[in-house]
Protein backbone atom coordinates (compact mmCIF):
# COMPACT_ATOMS: atom_id res chain seq x y z
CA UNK A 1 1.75 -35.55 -3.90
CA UNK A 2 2.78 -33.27 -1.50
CA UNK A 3 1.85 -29.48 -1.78
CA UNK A 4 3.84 -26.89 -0.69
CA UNK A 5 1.68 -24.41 0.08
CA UNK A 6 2.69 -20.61 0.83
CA UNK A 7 -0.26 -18.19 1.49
CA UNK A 8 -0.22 -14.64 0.43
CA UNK A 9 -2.57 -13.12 3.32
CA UNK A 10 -3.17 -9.69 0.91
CA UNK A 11 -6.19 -7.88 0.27
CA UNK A 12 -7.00 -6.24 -3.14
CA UNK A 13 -9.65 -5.21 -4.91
CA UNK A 14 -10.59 -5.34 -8.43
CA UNK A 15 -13.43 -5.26 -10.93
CA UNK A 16 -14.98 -8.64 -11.59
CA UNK A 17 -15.40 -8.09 -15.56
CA UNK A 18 -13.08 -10.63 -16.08
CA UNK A 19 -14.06 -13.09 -13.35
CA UNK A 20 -16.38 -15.08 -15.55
CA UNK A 21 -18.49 -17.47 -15.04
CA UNK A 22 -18.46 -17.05 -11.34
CA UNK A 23 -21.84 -16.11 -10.85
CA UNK A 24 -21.23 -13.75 -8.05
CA UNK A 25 -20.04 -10.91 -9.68
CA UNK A 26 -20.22 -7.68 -8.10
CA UNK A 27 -18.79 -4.05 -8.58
CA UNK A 28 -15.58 -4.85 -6.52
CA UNK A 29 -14.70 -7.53 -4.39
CA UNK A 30 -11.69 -7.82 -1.89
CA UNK A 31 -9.49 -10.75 -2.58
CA UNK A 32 -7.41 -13.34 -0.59
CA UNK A 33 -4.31 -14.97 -2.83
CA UNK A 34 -2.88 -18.02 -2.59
CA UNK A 35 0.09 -19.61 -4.23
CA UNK A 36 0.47 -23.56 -4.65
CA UNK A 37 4.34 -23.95 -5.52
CA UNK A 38 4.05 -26.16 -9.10
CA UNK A 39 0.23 -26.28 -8.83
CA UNK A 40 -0.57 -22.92 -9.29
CA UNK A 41 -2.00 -19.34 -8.21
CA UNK A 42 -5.88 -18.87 -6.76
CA UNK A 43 -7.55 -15.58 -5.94
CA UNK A 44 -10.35 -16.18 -3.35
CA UNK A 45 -13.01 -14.13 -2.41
CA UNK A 46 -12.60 -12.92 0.64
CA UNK A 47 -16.13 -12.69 2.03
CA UNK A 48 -16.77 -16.21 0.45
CA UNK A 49 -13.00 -17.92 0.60
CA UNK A 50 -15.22 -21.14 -1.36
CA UNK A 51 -15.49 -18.79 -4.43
CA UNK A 52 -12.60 -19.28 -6.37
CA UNK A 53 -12.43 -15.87 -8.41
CA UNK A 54 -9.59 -17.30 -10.78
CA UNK A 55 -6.95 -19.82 -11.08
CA UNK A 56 -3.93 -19.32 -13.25
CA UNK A 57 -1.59 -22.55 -13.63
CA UNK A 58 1.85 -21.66 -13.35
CA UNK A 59 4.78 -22.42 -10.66
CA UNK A 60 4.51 -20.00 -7.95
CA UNK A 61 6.12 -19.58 -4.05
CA UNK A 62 6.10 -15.59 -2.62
CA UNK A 63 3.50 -13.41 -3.59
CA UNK A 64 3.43 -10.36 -2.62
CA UNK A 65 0.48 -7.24 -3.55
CA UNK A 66 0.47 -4.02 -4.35
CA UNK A 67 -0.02 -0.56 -6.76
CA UNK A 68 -3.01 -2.53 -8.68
CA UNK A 69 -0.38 -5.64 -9.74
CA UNK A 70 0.39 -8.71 -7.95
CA UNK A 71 3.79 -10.13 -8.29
CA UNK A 72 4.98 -14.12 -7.72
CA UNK A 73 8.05 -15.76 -8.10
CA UNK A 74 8.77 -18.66 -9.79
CA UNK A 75 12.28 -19.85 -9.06
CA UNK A 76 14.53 -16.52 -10.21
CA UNK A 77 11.82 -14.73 -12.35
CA UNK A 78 9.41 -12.95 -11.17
CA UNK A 79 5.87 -12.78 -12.57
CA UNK A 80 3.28 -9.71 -12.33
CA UNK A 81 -0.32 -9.81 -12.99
CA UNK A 82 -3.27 -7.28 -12.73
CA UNK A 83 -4.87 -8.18 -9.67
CA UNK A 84 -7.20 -10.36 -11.37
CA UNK A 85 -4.81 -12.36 -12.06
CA UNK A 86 -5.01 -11.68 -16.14
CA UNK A 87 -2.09 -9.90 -17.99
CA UNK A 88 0.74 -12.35 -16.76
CA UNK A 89 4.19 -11.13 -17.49
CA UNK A 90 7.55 -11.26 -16.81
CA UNK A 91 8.41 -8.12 -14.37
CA UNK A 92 12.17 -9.08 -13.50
CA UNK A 93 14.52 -12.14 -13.68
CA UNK A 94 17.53 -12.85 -10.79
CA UNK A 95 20.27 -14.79 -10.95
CA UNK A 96 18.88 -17.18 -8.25
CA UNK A 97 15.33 -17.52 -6.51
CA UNK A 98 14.64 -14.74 -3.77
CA UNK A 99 13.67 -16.10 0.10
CA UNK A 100 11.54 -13.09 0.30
CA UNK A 101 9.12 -10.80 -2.08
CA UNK A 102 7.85 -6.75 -0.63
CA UNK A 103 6.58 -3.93 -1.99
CA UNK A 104 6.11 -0.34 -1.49
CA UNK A 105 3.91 1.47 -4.46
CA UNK A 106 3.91 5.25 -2.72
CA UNK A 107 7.92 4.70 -3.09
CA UNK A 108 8.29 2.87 -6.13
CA UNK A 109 10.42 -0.19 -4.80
CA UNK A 110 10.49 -3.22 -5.16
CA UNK A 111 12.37 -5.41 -2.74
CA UNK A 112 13.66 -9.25 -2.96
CA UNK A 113 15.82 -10.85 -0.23
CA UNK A 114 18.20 -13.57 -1.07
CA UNK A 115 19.29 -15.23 2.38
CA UNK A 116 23.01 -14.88 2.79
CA UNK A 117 23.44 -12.27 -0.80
CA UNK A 118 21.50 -9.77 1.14
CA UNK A 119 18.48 -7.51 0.01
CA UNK A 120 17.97 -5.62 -2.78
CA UNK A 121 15.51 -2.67 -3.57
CA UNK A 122 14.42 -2.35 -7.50
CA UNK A 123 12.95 1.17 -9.32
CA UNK A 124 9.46 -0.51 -9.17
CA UNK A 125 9.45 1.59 -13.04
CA UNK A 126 12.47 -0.17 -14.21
CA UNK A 127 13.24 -3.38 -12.12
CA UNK A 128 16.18 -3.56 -13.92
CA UNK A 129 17.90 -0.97 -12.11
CA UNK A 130 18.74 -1.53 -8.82
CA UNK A 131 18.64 1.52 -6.66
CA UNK A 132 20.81 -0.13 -3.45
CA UNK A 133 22.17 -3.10 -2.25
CA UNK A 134 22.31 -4.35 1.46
CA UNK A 135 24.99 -6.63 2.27
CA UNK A 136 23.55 -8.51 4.74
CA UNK A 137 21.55 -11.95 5.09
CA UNK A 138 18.15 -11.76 5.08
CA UNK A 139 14.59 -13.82 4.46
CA UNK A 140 11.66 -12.79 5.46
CA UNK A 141 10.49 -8.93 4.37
CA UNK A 142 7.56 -6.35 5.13
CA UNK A 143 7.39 -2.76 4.60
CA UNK A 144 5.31 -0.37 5.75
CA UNK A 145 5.14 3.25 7.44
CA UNK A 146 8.07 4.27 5.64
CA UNK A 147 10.37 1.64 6.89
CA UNK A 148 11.60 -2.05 5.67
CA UNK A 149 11.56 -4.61 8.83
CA UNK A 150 13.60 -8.12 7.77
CA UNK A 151 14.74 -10.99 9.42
CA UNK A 152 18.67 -12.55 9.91
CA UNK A 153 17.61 -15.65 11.87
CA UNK A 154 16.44 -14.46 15.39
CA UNK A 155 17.19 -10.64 14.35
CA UNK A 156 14.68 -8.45 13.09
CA UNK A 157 16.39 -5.27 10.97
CA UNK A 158 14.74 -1.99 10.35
CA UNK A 159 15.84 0.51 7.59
CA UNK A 160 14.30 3.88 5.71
CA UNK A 161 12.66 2.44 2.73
CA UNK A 162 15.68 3.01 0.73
CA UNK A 163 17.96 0.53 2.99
CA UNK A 164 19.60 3.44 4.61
CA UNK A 165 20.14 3.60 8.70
CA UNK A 166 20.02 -0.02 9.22
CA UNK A 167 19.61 -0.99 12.53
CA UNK A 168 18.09 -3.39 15.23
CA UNK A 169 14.28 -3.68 15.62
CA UNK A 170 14.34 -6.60 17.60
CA UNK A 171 16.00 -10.12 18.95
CA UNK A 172 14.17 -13.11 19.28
CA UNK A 173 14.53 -16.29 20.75
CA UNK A 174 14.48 -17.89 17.32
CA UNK A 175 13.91 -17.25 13.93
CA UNK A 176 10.87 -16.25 13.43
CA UNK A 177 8.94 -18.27 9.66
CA UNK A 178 6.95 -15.34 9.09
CA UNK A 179 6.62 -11.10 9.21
CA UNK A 180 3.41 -9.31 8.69
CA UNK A 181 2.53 -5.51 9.68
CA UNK A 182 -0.32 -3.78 10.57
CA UNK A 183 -0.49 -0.01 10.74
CA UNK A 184 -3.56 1.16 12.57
CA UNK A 185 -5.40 3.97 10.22
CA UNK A 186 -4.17 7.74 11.53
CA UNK A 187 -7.11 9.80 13.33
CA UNK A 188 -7.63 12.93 11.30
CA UNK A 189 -5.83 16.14 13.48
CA UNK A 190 -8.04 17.87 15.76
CA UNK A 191 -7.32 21.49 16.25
CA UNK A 192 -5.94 22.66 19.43
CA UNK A 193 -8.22 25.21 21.33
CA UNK A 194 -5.79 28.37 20.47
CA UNK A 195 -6.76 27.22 17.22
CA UNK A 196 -10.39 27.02 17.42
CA UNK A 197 -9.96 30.05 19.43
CA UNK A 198 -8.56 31.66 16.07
CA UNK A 199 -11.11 30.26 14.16
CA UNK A 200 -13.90 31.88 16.04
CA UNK A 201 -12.47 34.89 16.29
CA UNK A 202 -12.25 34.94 12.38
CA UNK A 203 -15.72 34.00 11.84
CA UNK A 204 -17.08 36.54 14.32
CA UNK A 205 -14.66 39.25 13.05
CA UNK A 206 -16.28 38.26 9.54
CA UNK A 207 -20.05 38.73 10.81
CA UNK A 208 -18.65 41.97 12.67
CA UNK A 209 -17.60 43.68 8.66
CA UNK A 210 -20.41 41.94 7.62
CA UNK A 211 -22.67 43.97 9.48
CA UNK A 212 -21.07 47.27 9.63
CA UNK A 213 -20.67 47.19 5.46
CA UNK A 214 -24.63 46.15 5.68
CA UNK A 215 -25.31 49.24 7.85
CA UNK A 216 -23.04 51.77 6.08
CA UNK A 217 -24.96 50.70 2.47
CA UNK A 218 -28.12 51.09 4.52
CA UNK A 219 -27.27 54.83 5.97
CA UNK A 220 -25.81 55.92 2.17
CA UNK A 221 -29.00 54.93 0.79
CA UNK A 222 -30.88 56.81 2.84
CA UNK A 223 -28.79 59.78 2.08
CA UNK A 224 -29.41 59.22 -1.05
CA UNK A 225 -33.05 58.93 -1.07
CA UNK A 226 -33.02 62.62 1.14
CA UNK A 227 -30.93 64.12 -1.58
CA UNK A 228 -33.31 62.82 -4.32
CA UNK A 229 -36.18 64.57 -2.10
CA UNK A 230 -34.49 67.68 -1.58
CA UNK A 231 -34.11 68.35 -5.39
């Protein structure tokens, strides 16, 4: 029989508690998913893709990570998991399968393309509220730094995370069969020499009072100790 196979190229990490019998348990491991259509879900490690950390044998297609849950779609319902795969329950049922599954945790969305019905982002809280509607094909769908990036055949779309100011990311010369984003991690800010400037200024200002309260103890102590003498 013929698999079709969809892989979910994700990285988690969870406690192993629950990956029993393994034998190669460890305090936290990061984790690769894959999803087998109508033979089932696998979490691999991802240091040792041979270890299967868990199987779980139900129909599955996009799969998509994210918060500390991982969420696959089996025809128009949509599963969610703990990211050991344990806990399975329904999160949200359509009225017809989604082309494309994304997620963004910091906002609280949910998204799920449906080709030519458009996209649609769900209160991650309460997926059965949907907070907008985009009228406009789409498949694949990534998000990331703050923006959603789908695809309409050879057109890529960008919009704010809550499918507002939709507009053209970029034109292909066909449609592309998958997204994926990578946002490089952001340097921490260096201060600008009028600011280091500033600093040092402070700190020598602060030895500066230091001092001069240090002395002005000093000299009313001796006063002190000449007006003891005197009497």
């Amino acid at each position: 029989m013929a698999v079709s196979r969809s892989v979910a190229t994700v990285v988690a990490t969870f406690a192993l508690a629950s990956a029993a019998g393994s034998g190669h348990a460890s305090a936290s491991t990061n984790v690769l998913y894959e999803t087998f259509g109508a033979d089932g879900v696998t979490a691999l490690d991802l240091a040792d893709p041979g270890l299967a950390l868990r199987f779980l044998g139900i129909s599955a297609t996009n799969i998509v990570v994210g918060g500390g849950k991982v969420y696959f779609e089996d025809g128009a319902t949509i599963y969610e998991t703990s990211t050991d795969l344990t806990g399975l329950q329904v999160f949200h049922v359509n009225g017809e399968a989604p082309t494309g599954l994304a997620i963004d945790p910091a906002a609280g969305v949910f998204y799920e393309t449906f080709g030519a019905d458009g996209v649609t982002a769900l209160d991650l809280a309460d997926p059965g509220f949907a907070l907008r509607f985009l009228g406009i094909s789409a498949t694949n769908i990534v998000v990331g730094g703050g923006k959603v990036y789908f695809e309409d055949g050879a057109t890529i779309y960008e919009t704010s995370t809550d499918l507002t100011g939709l507009q053209v990311f970029h034109v292909d010369g066909e449609a592309p069969t998958g997204l994926a984003l990578y946002l490089a991690p952001v340097a921490a800010a260096i201060p600008e020499t009028p600011t280091w400037a500033m600093l040092m200024l402070g700190v020598v200002g602060l030895g500066i009072v230091g001092h001069c309260r240090t002395k002005s103890i000093s000299a009313l102590n001796t006063v002190a100790r000449s007006s003891s003498l005197s009497d």
